[in-house]
C-alpha atoms as a PDB file:
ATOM      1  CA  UNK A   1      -7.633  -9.139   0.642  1.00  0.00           C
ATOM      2  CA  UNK A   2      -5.929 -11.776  -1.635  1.00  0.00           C
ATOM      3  CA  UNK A   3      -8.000 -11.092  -4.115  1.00  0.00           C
ATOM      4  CA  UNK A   4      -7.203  -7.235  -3.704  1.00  0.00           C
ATOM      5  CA  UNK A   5      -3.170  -8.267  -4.653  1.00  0.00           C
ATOM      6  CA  UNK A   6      -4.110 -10.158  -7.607  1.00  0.00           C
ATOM      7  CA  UNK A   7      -6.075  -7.249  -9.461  1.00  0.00           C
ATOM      8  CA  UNK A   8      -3.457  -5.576 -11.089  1.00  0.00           C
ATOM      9  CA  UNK A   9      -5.614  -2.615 -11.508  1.00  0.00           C
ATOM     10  CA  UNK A  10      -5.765  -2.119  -7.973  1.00  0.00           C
ATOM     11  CA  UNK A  11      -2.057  -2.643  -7.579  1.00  0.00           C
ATOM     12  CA  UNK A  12      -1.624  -0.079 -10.141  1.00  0.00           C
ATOM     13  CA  UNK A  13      -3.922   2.446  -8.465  1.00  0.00           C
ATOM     14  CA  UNK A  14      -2.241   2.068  -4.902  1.00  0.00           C
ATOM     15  CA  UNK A  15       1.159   2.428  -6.443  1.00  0.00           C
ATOM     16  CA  UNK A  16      -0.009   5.560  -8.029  1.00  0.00           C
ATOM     17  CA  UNK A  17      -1.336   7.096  -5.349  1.00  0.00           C
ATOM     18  CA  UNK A  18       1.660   6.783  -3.496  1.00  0.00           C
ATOM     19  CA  UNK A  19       4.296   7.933  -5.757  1.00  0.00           C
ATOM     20  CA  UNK A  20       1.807  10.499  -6.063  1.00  0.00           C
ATOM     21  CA  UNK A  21       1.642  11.715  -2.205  1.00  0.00           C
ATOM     22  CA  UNK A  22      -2.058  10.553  -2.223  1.00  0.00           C
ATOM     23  CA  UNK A  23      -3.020   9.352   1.442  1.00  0.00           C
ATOM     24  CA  UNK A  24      -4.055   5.753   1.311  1.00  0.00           C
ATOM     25  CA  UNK A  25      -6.017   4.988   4.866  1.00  0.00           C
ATOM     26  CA  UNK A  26      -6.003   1.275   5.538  1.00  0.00           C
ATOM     27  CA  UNK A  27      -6.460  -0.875   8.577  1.00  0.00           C
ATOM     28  CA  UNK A  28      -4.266  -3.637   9.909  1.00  0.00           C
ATOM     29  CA  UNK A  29      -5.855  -6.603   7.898  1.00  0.00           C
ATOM     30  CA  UNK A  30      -5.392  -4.455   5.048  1.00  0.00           C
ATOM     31  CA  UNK A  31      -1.422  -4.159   5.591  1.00  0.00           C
ATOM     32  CA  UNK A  32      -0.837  -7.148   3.725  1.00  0.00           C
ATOM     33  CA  UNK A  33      -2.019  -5.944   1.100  1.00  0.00           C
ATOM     34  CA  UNK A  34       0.142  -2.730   0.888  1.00  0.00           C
ATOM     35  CA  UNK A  35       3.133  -4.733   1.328  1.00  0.00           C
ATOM     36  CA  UNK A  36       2.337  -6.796  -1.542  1.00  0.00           C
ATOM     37  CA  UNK A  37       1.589  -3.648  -3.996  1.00  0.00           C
ATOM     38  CA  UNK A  38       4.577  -1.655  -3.214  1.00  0.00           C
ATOM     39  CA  UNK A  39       8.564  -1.826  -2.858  1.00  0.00           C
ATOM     40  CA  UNK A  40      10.340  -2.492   0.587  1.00  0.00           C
ATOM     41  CA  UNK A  41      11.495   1.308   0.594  1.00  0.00           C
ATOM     42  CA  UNK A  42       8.346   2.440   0.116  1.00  0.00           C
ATOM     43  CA  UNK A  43       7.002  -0.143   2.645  1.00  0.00           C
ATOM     44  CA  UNK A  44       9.145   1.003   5.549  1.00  0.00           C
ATOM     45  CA  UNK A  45       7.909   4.265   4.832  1.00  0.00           C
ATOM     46  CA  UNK A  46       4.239   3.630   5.382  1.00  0.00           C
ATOM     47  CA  UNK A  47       5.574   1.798   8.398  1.00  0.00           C
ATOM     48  CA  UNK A  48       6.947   5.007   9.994  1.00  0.00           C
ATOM     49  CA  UNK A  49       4.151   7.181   8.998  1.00  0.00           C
ATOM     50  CA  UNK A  50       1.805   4.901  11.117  1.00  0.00           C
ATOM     51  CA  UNK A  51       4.306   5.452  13.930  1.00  0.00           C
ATOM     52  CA  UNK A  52       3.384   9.357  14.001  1.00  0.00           C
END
């Protein structure tokens, strides 16, 4: 997954999809990699939708 946060392409695309309303599946050993692409606001965010 480290390798995932240091491609700025794929940064890029994950930060699009979001501001874009795109659904981004993921798994837990993929969560650090979400945190790393994207700002703490939208971070808690993701948080909460996993919560419903």
């Amino acid at each position: 997954m480290a390798t995932l946060e240091a491609d700025t392409d794929a940064v890029h695309f994950l930060n699009e999809a979001f501001t874009h309303c795109k659904a981004i599946g993921f798994d837990a050993d993929a969560l650090q990699v979400i945190k790393a692409t994207t700002s703490q606001e939208n971070y808690l965010k993701i948080i909460m939708m996993q919560l419903f």
